[in-house]
C-alpha atoms as a PDB file:
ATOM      1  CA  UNK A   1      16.783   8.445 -26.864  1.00  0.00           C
ATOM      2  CA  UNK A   2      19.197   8.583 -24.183  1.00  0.00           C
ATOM      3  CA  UNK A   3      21.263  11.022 -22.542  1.00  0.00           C
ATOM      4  CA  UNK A   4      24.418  10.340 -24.662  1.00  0.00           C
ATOM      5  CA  UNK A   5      22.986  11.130 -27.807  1.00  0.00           C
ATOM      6  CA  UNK A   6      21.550  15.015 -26.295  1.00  0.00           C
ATOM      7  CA  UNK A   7      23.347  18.012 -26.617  1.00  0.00           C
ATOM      8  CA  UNK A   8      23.368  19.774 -23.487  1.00  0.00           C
ATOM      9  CA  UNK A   9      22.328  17.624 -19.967  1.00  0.00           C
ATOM     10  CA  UNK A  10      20.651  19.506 -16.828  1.00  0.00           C
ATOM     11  CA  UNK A  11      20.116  18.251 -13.284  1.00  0.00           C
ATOM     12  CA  UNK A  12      17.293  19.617 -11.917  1.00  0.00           C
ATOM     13  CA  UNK A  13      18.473  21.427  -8.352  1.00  0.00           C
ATOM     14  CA  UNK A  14      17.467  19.056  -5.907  1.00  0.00           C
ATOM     15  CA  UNK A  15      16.734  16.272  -8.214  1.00  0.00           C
ATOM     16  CA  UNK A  16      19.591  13.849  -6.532  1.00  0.00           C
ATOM     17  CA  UNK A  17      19.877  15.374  -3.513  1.00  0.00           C
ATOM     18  CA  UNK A  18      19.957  13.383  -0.062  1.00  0.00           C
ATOM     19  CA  UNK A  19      19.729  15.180   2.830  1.00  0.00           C
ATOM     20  CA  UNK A  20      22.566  16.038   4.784  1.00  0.00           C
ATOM     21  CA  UNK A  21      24.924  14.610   2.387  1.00  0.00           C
ATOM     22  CA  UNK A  22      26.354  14.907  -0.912  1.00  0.00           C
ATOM     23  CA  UNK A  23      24.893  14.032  -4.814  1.00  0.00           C
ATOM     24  CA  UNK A  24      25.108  10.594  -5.921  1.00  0.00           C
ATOM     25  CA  UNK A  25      27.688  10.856  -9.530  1.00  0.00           C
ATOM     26  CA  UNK A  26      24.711   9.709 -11.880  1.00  0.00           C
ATOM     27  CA  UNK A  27      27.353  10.265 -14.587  1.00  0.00           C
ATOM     28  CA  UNK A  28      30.843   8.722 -14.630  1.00  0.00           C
ATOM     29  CA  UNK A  29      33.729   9.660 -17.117  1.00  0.00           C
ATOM     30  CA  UNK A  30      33.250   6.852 -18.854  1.00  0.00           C
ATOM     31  CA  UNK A  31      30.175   7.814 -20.174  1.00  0.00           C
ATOM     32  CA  UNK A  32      31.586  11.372 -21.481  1.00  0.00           C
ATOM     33  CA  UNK A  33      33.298   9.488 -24.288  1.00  0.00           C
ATOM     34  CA  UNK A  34      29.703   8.577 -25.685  1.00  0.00           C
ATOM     35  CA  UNK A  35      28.463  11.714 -25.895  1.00  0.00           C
ATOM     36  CA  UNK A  36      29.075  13.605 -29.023  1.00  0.00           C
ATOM     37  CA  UNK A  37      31.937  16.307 -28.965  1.00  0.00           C
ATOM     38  CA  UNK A  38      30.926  19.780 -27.500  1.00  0.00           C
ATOM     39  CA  UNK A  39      28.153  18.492 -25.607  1.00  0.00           C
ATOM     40  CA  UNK A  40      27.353  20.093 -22.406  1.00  0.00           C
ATOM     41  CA  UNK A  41      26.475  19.081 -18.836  1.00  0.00           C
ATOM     42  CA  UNK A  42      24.915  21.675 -16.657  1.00  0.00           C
ATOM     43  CA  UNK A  43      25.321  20.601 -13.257  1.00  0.00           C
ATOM     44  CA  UNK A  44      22.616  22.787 -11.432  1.00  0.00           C
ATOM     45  CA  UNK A  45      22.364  20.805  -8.013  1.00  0.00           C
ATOM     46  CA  UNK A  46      26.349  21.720  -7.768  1.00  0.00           C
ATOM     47  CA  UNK A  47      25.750  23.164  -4.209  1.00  0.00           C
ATOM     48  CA  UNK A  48      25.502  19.526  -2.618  1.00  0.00           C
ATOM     49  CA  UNK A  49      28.737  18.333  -4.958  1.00  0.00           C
ATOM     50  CA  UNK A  50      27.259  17.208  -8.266  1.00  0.00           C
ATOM     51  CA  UNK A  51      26.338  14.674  -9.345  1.00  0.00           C
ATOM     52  CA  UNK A  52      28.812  14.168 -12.319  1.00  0.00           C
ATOM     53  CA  UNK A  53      32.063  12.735 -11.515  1.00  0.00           C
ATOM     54  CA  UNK A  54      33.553  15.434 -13.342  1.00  0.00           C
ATOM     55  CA  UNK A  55      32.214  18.205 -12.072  1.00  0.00           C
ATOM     56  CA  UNK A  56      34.060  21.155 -10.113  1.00  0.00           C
ATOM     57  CA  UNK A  57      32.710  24.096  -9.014  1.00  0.00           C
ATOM     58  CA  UNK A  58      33.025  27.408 -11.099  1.00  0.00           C
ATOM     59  CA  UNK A  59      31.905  30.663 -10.757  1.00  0.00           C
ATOM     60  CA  UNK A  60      30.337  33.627 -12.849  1.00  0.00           C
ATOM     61  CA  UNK A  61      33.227  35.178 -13.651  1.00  0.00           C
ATOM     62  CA  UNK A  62      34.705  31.500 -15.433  1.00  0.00           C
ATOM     63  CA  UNK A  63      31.929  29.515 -15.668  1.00  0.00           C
ATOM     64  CA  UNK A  64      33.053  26.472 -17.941  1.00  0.00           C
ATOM     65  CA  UNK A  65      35.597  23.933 -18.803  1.00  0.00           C
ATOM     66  CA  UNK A  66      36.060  21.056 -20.578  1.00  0.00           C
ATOM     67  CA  UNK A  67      36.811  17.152 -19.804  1.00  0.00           C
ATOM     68  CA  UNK A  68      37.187  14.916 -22.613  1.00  0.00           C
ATOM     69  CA  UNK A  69      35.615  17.527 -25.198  1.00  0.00           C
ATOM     70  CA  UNK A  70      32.569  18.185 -22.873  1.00  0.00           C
ATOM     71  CA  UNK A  71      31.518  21.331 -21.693  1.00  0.00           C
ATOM     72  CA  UNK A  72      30.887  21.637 -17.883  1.00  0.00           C
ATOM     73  CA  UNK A  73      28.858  24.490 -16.317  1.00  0.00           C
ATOM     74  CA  UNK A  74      28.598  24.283 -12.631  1.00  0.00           C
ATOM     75  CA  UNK A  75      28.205  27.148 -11.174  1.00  0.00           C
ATOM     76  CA  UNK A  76      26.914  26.950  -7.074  1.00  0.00           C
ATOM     77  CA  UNK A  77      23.736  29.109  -6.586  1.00  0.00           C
ATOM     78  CA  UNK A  78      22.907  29.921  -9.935  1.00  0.00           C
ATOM     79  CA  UNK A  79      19.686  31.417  -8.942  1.00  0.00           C
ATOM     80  CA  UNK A  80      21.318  33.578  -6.277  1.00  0.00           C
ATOM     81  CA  UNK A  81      22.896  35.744  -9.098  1.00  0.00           C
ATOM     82  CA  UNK A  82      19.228  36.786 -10.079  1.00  0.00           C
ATOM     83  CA  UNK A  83      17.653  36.727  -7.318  1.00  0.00           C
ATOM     84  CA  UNK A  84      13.994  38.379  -8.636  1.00  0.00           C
ATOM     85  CA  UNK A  85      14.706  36.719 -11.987  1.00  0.00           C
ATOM     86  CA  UNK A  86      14.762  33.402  -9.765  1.00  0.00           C
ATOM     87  CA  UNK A  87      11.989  34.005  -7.336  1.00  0.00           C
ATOM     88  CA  UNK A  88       9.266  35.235 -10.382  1.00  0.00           C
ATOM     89  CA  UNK A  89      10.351  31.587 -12.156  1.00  0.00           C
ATOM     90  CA  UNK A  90       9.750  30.084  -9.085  1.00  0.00           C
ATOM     91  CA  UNK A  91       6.469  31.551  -8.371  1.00  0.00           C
ATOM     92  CA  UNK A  92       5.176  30.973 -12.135  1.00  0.00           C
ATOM     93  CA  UNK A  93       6.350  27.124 -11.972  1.00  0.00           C
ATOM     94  CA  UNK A  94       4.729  26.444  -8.403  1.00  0.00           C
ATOM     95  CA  UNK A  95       1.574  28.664  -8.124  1.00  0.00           C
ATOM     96  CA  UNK A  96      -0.257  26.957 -10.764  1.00  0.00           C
ATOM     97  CA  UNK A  97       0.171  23.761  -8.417  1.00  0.00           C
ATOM     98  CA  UNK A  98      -0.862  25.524  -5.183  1.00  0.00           C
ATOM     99  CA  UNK A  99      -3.682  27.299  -6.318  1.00  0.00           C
ATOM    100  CA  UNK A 100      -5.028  23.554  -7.327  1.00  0.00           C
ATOM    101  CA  UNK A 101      -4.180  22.326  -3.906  1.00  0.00           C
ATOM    102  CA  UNK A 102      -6.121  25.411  -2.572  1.00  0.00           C
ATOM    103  CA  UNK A 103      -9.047  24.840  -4.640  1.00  0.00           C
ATOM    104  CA  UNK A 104      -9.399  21.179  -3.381  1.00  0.00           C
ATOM    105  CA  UNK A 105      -9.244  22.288  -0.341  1.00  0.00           C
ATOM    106  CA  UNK A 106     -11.947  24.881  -0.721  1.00  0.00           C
ATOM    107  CA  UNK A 107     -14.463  22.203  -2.304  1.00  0.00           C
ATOM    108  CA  UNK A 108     -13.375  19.195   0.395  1.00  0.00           C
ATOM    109  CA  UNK A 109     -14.544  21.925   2.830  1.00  0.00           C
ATOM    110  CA  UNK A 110     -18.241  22.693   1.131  1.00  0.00           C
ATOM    111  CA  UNK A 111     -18.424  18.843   0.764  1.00  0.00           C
ATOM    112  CA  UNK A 112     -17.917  18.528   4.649  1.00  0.00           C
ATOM    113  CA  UNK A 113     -20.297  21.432   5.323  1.00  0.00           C
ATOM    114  CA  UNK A 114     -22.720  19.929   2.852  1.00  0.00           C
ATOM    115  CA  UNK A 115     -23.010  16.828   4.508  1.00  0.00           C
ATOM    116  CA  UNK A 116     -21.855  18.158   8.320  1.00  0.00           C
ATOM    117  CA  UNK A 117     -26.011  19.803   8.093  1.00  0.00           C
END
């Protein structure tokens, strides 16, 4: 399955990003016309640009249009208007991942200990 047959397309913040510059445009206009009708792209990295080629920033207060019958969201700093909301979903996605890194840590250091005797 690809892209053009989903219903709604996210980009991951920071997915495409290049430091100190601006998105690449993963997806050109062209490739609206083979997605089905109402479909949407929700352009989540919109702070460095997008990387749709027909994306434009929007805001909270009109979030959406449409090119070619395709819904665009891209709204900069989406987190920023919930910012606990944000922060706790950050948290719960990452912690699971540090406390593994911490736990490798703590046995890599029993290991050394074990065999620093």
């Amino acid at each position: 399955m690809t892209f053009v047959n989903s219903g709604i397309l996210l980009t991951p913040n920071g997915a495409v990003l290049i430091t100190g510059g601006r998105a690449p445009k993963l997806v050109n206009r062209g490739m609206l016309s083979k997605m089905k009708p109402g479909a949407a792209l929700v352009n989540v990295s919109f702070d460095q640009g997008g990387c749709f080629e027909t994306s434009r920033p929007t805001t909270h207060a009109d979030p959406t249009y449409k090119v070619d019958g395709i819904v665009h969201y891209c709204v900069a700093n989406m987190p920023g208007a919930v910012p606990l909301s944000s922060s706790e979903a950050l948290n719960n996605a990452t912690l699971p991942s540090a406390s593994y890194a911490f736990d490798a840590v703590r046995v890599d250091r029993i290991i050394t200990n074990i065999f620093a005797s």
